[in-house]
C-alpha atoms as a PDB file:
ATOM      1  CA  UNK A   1     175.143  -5.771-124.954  1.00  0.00           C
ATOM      2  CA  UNK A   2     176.547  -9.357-125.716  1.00  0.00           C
ATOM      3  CA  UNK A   3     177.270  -9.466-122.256  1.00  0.00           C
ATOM      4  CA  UNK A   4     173.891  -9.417-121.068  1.00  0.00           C
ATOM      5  CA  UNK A   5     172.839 -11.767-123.849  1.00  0.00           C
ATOM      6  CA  UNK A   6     175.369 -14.196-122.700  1.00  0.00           C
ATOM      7  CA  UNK A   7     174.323 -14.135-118.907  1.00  0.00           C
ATOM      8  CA  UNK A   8     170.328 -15.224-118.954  1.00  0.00           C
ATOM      9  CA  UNK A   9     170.666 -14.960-114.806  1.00  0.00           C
ATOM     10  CA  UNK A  10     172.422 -11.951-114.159  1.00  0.00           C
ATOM     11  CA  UNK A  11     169.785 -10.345-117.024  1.00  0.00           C
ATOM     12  CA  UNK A  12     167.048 -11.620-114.621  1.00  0.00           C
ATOM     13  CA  UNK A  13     167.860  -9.902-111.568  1.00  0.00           C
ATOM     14  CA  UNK A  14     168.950  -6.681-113.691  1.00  0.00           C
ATOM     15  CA  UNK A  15     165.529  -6.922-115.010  1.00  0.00           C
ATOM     16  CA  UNK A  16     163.694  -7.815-111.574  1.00  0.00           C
ATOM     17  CA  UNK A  17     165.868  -4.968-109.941  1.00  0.00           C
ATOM     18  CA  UNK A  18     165.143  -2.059-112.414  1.00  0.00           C
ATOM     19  CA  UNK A  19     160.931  -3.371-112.617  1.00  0.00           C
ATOM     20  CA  UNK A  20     160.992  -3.489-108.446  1.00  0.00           C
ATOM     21  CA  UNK A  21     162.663  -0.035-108.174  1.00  0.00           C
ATOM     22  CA  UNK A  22     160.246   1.855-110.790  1.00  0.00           C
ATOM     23  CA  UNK A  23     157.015   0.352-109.373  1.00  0.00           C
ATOM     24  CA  UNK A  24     158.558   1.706-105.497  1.00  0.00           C
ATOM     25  CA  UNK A  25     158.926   4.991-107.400  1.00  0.00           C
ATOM     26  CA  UNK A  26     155.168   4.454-108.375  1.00  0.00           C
ATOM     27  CA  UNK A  27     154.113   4.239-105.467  1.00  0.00           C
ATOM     28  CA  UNK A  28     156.478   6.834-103.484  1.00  0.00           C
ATOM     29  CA  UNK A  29     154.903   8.899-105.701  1.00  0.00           C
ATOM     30  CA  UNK A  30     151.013   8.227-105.291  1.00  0.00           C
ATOM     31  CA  UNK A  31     151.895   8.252-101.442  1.00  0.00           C
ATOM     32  CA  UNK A  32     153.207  11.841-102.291  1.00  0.00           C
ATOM     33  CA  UNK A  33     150.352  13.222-104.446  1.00  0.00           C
ATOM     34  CA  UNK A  34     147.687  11.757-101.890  1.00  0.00           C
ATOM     35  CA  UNK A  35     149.430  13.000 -98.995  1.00  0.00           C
ATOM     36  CA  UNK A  36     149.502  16.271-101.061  1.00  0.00           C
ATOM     37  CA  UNK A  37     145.218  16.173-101.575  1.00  0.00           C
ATOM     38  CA  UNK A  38     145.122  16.430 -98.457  1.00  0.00           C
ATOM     39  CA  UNK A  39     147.629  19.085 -96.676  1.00  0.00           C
ATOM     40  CA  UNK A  40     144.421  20.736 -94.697  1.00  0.00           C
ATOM     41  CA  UNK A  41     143.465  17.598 -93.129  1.00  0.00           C
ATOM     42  CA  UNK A  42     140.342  16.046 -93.644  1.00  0.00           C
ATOM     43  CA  UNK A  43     137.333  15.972 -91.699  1.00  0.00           C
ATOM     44  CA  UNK A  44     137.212  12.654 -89.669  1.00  0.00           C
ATOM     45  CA  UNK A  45     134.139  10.479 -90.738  1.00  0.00           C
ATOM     46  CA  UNK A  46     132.548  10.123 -87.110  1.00  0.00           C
ATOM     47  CA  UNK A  47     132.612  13.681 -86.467  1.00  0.00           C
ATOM     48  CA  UNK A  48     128.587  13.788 -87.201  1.00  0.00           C
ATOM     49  CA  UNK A  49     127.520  10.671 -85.000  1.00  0.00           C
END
């Protein structure tokens, strides 16, 4: 752990890495659950004009 300590830049990017790879997972996983809503398809909104 003192090695971290000891490097304030390569903590940084370990840090920016690990917070940019878990919000992509976030939102992989949104992308998933909305694409799951709808697996019938939805009706398209100008059908009824």
């Amino acid at each position: 752990m003192n090695f971290l300590k000891s490097r304030p830049k390569l903590n940084y990017w370990l840090f920016f890495t690990a917070k940019t790879l878990f919000y992509f997972g976030i939102i992989l996983a949104l992308i998933y659950l909305y694409h799951y809503k709808n697996i019938q398809g939805g009706s398209f909104i100008y059908n009824e004009f």
